[in-house]
ModelCIF file with pLDDT and N, C-alpha, C, O atoms, coordinates in Angstrom:
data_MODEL
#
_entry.id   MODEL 
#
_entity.id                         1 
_entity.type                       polymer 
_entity.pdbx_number_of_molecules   1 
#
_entity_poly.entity_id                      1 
_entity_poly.type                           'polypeptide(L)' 
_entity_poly.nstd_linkage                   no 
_entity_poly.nstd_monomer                   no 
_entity_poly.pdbx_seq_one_letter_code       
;(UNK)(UNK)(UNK)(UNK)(UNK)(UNK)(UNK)(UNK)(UNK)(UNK)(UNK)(UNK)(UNK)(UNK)(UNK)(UNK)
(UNK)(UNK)(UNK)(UNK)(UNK)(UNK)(UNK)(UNK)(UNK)(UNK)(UNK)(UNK)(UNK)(UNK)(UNK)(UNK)
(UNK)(UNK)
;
_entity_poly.pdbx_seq_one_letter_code_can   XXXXXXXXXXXXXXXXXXXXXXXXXXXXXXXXXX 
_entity_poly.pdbx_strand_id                 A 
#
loop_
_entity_poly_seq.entity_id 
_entity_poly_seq.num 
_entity_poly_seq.mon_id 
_entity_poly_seq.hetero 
1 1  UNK n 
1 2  UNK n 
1 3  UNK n 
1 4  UNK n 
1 5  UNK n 
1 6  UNK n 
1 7  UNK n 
1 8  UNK n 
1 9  UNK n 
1 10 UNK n 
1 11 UNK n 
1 12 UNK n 
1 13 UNK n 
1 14 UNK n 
1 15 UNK n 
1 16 UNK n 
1 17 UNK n 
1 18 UNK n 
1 19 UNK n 
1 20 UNK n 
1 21 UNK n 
1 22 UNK n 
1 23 UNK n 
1 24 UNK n 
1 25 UNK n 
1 26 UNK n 
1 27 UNK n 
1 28 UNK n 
1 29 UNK n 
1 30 UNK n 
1 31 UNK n 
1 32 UNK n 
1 33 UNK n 
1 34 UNK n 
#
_struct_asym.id          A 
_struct_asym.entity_id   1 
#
loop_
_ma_qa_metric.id 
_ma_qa_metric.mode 
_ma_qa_metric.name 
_ma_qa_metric.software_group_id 
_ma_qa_metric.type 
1 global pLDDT . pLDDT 
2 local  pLDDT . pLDDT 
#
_ma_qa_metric_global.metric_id      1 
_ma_qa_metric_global.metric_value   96.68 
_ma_qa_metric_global.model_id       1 
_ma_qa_metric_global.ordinal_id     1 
#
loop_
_ma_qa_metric_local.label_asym_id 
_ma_qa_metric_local.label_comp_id 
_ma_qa_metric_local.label_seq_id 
_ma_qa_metric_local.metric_id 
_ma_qa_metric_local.metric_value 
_ma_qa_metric_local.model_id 
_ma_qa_metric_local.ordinal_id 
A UNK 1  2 94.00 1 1  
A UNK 2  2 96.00 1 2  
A UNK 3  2 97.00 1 3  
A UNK 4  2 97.00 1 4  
A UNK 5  2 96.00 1 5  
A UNK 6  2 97.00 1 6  
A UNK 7  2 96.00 1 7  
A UNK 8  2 96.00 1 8  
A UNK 9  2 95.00 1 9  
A UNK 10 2 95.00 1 10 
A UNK 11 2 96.00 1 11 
A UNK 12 2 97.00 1 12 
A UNK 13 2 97.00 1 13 
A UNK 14 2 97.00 1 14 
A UNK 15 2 98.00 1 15 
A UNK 16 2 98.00 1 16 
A UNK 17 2 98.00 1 17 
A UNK 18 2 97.00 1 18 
A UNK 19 2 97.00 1 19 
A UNK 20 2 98.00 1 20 
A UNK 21 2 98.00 1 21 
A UNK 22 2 97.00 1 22 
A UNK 23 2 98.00 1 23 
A UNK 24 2 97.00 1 24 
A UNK 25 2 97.00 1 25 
A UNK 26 2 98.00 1 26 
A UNK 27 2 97.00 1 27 
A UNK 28 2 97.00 1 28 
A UNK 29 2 97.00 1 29 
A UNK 30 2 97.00 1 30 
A UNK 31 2 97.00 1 31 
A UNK 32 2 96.00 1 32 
A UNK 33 2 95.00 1 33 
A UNK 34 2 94.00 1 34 
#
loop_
_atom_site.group_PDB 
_atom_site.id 
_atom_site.type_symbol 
_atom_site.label_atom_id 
_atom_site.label_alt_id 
_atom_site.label_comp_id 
_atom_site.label_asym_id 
_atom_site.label_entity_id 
_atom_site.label_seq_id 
_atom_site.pdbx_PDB_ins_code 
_atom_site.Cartn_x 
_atom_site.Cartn_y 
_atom_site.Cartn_z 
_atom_site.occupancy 
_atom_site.B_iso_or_equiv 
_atom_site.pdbx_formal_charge 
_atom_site.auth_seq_id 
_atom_site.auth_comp_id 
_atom_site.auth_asym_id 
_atom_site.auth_atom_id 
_atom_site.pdbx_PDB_model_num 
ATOM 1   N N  . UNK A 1 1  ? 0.815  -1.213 0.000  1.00 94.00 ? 1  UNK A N  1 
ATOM 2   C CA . UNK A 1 1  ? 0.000  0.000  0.000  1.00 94.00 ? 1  UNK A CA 1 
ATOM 3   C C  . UNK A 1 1  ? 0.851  1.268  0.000  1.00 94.00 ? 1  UNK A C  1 
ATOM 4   O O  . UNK A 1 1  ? 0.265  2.332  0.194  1.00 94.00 ? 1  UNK A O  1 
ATOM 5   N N  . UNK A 1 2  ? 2.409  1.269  -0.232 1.00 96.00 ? 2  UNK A N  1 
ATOM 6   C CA . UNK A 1 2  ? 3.309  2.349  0.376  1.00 96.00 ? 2  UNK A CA 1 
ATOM 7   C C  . UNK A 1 2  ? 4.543  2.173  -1.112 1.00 96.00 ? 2  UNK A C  1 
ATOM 8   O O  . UNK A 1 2  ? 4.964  1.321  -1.894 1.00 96.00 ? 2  UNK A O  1 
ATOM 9   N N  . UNK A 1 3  ? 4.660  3.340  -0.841 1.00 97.00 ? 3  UNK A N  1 
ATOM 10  C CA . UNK A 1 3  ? 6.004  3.620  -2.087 1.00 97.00 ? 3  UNK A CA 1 
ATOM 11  C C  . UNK A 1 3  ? 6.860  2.973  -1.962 1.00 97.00 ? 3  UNK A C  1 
ATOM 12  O O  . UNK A 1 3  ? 7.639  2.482  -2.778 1.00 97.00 ? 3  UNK A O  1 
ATOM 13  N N  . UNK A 1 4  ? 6.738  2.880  -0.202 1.00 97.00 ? 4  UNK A N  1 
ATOM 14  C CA . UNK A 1 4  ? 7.904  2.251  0.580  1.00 97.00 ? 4  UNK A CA 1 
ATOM 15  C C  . UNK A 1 4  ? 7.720  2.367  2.168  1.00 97.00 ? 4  UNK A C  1 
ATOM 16  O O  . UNK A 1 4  ? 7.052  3.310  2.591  1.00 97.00 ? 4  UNK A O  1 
ATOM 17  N N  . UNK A 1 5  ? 8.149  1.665  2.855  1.00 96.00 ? 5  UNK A N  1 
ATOM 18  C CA . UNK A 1 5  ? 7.871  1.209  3.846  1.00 96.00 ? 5  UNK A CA 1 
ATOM 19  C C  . UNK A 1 5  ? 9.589  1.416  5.076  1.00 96.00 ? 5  UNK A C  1 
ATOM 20  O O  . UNK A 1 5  ? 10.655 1.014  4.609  1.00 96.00 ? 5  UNK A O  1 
ATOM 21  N N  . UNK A 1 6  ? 9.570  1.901  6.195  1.00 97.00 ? 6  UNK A N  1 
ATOM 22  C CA . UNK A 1 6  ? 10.351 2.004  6.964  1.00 97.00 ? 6  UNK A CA 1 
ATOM 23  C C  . UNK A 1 6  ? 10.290 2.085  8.201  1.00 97.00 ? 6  UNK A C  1 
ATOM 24  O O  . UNK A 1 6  ? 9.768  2.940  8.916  1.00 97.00 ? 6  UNK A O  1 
ATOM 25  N N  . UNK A 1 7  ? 11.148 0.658  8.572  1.00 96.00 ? 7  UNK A N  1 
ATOM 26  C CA . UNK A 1 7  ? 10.620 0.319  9.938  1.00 96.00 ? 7  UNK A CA 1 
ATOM 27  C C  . UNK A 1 7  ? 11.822 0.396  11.139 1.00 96.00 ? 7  UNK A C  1 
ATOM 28  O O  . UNK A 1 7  ? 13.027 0.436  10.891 1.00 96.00 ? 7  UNK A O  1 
ATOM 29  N N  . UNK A 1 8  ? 11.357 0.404  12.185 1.00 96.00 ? 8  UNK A N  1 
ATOM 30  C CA . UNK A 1 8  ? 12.627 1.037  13.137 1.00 96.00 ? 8  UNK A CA 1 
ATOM 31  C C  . UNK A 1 8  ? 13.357 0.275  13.095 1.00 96.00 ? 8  UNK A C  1 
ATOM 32  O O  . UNK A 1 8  ? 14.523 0.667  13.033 1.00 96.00 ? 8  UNK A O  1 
ATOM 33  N N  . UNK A 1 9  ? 13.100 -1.244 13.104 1.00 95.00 ? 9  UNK A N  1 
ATOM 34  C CA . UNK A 1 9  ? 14.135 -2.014 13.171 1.00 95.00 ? 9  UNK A CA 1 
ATOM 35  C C  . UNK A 1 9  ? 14.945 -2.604 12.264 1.00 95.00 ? 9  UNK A C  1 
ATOM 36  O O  . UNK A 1 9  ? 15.703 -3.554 12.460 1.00 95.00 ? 9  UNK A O  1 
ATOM 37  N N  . UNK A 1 10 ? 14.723 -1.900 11.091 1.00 95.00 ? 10 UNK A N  1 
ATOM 38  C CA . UNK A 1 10 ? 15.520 -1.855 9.870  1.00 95.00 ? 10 UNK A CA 1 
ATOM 39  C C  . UNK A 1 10 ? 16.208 -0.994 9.557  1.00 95.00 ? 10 UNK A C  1 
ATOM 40  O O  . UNK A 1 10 ? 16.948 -1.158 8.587  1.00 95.00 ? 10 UNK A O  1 
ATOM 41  N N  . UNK A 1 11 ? 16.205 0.111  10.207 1.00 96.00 ? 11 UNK A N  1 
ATOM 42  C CA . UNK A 1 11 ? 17.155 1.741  10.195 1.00 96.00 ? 11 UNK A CA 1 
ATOM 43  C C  . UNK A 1 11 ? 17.525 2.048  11.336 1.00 96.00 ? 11 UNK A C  1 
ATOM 44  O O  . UNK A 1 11 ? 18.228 3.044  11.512 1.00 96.00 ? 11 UNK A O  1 
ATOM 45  N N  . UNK A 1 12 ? 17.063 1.129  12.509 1.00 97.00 ? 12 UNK A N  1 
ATOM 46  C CA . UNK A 1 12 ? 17.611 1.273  13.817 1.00 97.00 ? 12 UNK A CA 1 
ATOM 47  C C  . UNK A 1 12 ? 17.557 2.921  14.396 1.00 97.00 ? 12 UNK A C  1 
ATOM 48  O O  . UNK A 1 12 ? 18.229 3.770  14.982 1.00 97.00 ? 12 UNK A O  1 
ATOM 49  N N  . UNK A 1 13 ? 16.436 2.710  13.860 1.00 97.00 ? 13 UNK A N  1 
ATOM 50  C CA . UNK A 1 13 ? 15.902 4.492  14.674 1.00 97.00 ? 13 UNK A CA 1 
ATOM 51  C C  . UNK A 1 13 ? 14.460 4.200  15.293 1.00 97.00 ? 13 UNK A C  1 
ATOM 52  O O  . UNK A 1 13 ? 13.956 3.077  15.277 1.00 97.00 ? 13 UNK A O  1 
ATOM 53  N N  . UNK A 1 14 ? 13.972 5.104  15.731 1.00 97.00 ? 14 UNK A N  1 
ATOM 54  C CA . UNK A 1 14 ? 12.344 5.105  16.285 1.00 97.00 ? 14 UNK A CA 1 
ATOM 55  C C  . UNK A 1 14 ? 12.239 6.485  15.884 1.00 97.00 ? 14 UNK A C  1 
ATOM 56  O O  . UNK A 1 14 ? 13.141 7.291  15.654 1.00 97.00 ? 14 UNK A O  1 
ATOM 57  N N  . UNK A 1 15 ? 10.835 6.639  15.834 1.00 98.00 ? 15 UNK A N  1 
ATOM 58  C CA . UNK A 1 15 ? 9.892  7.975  15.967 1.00 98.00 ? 15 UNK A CA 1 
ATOM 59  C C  . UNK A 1 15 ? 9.979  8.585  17.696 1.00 98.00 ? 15 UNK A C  1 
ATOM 60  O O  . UNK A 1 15 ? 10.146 7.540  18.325 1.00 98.00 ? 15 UNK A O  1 
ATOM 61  N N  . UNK A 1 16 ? 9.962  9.187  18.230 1.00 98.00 ? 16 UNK A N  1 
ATOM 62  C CA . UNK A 1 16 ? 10.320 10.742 17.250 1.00 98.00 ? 16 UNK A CA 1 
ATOM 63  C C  . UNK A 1 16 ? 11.804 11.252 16.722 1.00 98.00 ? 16 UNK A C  1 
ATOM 64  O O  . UNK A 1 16 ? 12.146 12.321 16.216 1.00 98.00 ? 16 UNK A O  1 
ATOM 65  N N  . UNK A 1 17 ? 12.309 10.435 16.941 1.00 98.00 ? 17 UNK A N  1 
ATOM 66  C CA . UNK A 1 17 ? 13.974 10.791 16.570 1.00 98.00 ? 17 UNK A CA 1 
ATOM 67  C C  . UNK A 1 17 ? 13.978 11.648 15.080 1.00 98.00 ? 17 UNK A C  1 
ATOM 68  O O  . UNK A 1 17 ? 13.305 11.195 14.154 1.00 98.00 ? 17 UNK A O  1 
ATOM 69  N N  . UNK A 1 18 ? 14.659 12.730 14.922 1.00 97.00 ? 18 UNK A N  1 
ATOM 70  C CA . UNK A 1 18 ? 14.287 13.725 13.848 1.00 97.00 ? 18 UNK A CA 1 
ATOM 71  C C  . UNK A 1 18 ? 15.532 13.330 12.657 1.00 97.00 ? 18 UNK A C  1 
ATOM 72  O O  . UNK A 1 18 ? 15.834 14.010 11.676 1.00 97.00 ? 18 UNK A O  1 
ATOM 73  N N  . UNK A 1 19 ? 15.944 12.420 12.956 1.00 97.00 ? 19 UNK A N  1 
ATOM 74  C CA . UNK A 1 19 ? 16.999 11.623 12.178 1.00 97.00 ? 19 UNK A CA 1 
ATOM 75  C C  . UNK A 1 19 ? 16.147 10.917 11.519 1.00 97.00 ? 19 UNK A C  1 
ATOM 76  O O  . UNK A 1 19 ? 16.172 11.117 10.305 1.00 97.00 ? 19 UNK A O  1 
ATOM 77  N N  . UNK A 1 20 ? 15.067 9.824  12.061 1.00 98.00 ? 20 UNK A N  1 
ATOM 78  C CA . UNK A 1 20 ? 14.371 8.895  11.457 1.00 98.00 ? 20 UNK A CA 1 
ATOM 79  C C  . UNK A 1 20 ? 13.730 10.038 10.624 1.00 98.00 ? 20 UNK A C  1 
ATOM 80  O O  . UNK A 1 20 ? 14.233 10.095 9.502  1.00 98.00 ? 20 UNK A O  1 
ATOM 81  N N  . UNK A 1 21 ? 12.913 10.822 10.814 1.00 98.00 ? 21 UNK A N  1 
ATOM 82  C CA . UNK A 1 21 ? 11.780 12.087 9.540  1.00 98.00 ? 21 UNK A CA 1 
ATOM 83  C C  . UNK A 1 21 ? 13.130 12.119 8.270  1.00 98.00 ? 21 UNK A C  1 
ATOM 84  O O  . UNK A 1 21 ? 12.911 11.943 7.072  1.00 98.00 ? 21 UNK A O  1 
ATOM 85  N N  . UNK A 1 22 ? 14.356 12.352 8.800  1.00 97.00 ? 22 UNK A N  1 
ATOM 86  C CA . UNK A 1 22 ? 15.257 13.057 8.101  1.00 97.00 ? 22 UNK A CA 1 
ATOM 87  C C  . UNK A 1 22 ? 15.583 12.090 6.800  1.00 97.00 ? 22 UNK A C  1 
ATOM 88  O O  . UNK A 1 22 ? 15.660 12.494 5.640  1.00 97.00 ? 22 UNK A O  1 
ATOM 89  N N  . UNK A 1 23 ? 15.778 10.555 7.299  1.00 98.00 ? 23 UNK A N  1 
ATOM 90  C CA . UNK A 1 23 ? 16.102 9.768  6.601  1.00 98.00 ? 23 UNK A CA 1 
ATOM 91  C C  . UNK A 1 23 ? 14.903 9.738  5.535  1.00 98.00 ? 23 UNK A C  1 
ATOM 92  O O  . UNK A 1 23 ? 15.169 9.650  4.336  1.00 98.00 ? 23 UNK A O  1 
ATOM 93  N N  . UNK A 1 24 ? 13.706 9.806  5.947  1.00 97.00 ? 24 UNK A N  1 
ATOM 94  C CA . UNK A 1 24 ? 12.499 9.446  4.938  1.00 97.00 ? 24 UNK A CA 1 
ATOM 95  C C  . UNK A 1 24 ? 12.793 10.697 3.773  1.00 97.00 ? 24 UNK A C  1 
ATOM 96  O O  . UNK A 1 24 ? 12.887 10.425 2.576  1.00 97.00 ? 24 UNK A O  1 
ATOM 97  N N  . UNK A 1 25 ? 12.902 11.882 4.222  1.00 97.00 ? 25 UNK A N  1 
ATOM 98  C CA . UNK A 1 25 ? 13.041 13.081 3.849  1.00 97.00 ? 25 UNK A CA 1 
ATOM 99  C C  . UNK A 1 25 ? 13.722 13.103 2.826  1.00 97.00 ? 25 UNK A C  1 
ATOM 100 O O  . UNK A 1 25 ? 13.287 13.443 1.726  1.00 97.00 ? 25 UNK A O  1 
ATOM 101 N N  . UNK A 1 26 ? 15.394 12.581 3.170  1.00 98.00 ? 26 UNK A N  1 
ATOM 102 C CA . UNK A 1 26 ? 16.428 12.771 2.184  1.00 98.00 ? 26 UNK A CA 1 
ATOM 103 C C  . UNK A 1 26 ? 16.084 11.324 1.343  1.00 98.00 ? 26 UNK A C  1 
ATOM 104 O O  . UNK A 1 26 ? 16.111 11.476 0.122  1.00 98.00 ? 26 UNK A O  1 
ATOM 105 N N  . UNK A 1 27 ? 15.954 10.759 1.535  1.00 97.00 ? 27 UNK A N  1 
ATOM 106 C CA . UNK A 1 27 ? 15.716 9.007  1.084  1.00 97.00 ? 27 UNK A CA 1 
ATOM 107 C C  . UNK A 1 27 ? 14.129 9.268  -0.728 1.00 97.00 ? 27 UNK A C  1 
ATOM 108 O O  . UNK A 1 27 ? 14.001 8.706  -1.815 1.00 97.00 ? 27 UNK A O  1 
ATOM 109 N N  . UNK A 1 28 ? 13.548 10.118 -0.174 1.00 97.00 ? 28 UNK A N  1 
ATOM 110 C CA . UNK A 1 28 ? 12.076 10.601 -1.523 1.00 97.00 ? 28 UNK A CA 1 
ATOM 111 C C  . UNK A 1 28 ? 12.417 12.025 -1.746 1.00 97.00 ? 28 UNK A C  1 
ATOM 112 O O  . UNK A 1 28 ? 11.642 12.598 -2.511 1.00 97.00 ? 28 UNK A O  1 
ATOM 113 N N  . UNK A 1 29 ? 13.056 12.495 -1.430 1.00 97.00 ? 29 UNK A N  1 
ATOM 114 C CA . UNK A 1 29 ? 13.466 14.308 -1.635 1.00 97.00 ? 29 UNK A CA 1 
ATOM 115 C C  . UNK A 1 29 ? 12.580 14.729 -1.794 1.00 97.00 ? 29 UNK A C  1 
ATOM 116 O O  . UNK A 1 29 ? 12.211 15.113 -2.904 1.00 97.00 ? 29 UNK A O  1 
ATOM 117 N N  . UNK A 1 30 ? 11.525 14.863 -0.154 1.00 97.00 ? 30 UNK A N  1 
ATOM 118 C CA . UNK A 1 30 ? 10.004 15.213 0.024  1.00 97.00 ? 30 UNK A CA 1 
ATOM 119 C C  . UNK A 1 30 ? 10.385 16.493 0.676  1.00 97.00 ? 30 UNK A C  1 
ATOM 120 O O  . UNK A 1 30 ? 11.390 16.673 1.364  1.00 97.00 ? 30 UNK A O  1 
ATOM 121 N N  . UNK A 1 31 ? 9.273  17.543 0.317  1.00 97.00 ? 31 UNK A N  1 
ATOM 122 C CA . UNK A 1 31 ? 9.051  18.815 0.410  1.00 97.00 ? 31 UNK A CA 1 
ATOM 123 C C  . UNK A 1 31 ? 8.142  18.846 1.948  1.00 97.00 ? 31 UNK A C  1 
ATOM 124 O O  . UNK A 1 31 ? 6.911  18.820 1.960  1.00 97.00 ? 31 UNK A O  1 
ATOM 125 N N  . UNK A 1 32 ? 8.797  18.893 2.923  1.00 96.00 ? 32 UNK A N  1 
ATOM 126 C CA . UNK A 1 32 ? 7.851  18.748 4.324  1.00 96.00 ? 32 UNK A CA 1 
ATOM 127 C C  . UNK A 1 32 ? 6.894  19.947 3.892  1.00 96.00 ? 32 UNK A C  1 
ATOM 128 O O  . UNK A 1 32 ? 5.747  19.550 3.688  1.00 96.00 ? 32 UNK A O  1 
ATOM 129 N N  . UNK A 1 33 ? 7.070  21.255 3.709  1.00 95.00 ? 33 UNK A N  1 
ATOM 130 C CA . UNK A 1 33 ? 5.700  21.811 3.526  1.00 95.00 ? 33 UNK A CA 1 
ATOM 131 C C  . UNK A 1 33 ? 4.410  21.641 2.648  1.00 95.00 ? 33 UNK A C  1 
ATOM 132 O O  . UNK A 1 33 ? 3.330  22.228 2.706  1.00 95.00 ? 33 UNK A O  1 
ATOM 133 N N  . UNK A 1 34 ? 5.031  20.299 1.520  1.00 94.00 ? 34 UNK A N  1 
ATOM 134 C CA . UNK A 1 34 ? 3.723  19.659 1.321  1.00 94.00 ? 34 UNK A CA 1 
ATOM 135 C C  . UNK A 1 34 ? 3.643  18.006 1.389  1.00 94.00 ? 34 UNK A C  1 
ATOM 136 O O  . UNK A 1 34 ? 2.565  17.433 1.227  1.00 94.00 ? 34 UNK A O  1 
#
């Protein structure tokens, strides 16, 4: 159901860690203001 899927225990991060947002972020070169 997902472009892609990322789970803590595959990137060895959790939510809220702003590293984990960061990785999704840089990983789709998504525009957080949309």
């Amino acid at each position: 159901y997902f472009i892609k899927a990322y789970f803590s225990f595959d990137v060895n991060m959790t939510k809220p860690d702003p590293a984990y947002f960061q990785l999704l972020i840089q990983d789709n070169e998504l525009n957080v203001k949309t």
